[in-house]
Protein backbone atom coordinates (compact mmCIF):
# COMPACT_ATOMS: atom_id res chain seq x y z
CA UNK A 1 10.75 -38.76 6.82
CA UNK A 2 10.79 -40.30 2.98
CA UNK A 3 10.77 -38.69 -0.41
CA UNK A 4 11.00 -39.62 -3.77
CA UNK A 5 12.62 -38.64 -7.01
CA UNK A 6 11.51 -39.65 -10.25
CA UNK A 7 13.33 -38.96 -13.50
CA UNK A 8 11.17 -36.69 -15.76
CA UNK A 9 13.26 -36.30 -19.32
CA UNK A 10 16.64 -35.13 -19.94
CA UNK A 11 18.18 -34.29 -16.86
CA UNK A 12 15.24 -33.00 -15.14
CA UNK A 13 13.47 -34.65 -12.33
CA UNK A 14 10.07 -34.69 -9.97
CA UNK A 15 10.73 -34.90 -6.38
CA UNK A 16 7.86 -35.61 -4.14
CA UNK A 17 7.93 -35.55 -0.26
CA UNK A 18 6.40 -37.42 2.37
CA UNK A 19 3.63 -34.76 2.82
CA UNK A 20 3.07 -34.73 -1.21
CA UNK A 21 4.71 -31.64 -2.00
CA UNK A 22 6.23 -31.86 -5.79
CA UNK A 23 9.30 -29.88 -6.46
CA UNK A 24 11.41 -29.91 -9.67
CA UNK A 25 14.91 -30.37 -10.42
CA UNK A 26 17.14 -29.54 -12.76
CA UNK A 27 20.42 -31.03 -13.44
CA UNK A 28 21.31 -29.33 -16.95
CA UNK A 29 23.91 -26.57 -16.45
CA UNK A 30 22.69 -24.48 -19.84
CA UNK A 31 18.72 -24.16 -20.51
CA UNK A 32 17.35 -25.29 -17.14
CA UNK A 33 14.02 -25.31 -16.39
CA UNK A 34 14.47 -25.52 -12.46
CA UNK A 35 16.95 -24.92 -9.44
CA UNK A 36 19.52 -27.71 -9.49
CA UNK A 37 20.00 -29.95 -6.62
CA UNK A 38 22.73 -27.63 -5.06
CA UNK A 39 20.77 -24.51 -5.33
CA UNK A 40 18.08 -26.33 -3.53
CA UNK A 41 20.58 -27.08 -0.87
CA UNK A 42 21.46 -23.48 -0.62
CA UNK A 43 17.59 -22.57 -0.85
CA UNK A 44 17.01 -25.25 2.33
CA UNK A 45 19.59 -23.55 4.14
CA UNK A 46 18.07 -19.89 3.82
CA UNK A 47 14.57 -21.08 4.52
CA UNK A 48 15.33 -23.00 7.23
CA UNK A 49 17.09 -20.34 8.99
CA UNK A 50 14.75 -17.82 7.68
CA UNK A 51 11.46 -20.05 9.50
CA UNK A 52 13.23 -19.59 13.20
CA UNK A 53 14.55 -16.30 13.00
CA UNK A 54 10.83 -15.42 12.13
CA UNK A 55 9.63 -17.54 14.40
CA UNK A 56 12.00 -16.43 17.37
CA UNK A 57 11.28 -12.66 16.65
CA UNK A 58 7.48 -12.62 16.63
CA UNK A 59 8.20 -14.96 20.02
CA UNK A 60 10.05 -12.21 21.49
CA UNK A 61 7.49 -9.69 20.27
CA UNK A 62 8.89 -7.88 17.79
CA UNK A 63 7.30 -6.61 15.30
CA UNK A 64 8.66 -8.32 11.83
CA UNK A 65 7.15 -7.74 8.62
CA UNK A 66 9.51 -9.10 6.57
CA UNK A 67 12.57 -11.45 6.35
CA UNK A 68 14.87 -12.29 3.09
CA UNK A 69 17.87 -14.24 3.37
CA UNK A 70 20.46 -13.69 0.40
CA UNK A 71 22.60 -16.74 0.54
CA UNK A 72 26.05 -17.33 -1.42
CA UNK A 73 27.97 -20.39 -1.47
CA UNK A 74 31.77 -21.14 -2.76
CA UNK A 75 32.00 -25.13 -4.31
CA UNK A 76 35.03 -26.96 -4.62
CA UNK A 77 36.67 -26.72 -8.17
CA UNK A 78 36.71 -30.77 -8.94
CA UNK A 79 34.50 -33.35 -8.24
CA UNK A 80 32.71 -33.82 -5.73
CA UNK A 81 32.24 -30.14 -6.35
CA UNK A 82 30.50 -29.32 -2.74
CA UNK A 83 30.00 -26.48 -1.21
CA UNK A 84 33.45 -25.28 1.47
CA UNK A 85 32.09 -22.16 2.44
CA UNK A 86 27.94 -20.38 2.74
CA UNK A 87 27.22 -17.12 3.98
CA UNK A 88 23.48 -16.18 5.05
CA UNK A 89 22.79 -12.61 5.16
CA UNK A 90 19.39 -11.83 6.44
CA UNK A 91 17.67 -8.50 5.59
CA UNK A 92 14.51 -8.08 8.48
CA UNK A 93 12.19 -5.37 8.04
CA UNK A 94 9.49 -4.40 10.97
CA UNK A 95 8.45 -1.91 13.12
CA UNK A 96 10.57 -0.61 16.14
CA UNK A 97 12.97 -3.98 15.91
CA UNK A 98 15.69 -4.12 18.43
CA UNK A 99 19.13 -5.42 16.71
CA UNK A 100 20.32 -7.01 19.54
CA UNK A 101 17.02 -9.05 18.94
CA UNK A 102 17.63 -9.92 15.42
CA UNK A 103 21.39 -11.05 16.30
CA UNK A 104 20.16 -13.08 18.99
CA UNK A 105 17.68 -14.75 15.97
CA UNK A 106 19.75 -15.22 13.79
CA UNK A 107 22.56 -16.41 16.19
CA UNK A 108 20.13 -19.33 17.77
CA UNK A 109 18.66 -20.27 14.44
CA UNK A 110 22.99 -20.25 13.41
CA UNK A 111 24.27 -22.20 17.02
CA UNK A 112 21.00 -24.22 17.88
CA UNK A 113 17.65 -24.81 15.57
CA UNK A 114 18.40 -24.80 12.02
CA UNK A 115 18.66 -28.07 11.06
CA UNK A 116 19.95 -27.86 7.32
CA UNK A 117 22.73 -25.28 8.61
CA UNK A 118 24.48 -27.33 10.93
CA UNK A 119 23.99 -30.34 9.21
CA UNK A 120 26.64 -28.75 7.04
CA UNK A 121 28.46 -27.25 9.52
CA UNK A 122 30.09 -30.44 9.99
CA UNK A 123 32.38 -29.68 6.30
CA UNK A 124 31.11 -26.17 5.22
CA UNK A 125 32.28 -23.09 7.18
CA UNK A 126 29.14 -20.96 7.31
CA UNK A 127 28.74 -17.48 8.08
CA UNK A 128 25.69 -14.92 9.11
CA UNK A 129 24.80 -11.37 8.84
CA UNK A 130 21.92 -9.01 9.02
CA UNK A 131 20.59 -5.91 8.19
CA UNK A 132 17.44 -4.35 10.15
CA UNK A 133 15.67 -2.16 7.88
CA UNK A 134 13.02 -0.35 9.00
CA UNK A 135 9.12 -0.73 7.62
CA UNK A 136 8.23 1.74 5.50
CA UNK A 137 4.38 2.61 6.43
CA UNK A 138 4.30 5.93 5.18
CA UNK A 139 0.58 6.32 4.35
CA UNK A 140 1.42 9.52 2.54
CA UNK A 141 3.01 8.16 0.11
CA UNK A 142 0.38 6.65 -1.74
């Protein structure tokens, strides 16, 4: 895997993956035009998760019509200010879904597939929830 990051102006800059997907950052703390290299981390770690618990609920058949992770992280007070704790709380909306189900998602994606999460595991402590909300397909309504 290889990326690049090219300085734009200011403190802003162009990243561009291996695949040639451009994303920009934003290192200014007042007036920022973009997410800043930590919110990106925190960003990676909710759509990483959020991609397998997806994934593993359609593969178990249920039927998910939406997922949205909300994601806070705690930093360190000095420098290097990284992040010492992350909590992921998932909110998964569907028809008929079985919590046990979502659990088991979102525990696998937590213990096993998420890549970005347990990279960090190693020096963040990082904690999960969820909420299963059900779809609302009330025709009627309209």
């Amino acid at each position: 895997m290889q990326a690049s990051v090219k300085w734009h102006h200011d403190n802003t800059f162009v990243g561009t993956s291996g695949s040639g997907h451009a994303v920009v950052f934003d290192g200014n703390k007042d007036d920022s035009v973009a997410p800043s290299p930590m919110e990106m981390v925190l960003m990676a770690a909710g759509a990483c998760s959020s991609v397998d618990v997806v994934s593993i609920l359609k593969k178990s058949r249920q039927q998910v019509l939406g997922c949205e992770v909300k994601l806070s992280g705690e930093r360190a007070e000095t420098v290097p200010k990284v992040f010492t704790k992350l909590h992921l709380h998932f909110e998964v909306t569907g028809i008929n879904l079985s919590d046990k189900q979502v659990e088991r998602a979102v525990q696998l994606s937590a213990d096993k597939y998420c890549s970005v999460s347990i990279m960090l595991s190693g020096s963040v402590a990082i904690t999960h929830s969820f909420s299963v909300k059900p779809a609302d397909i009330n025709p009627a309504a309209e």
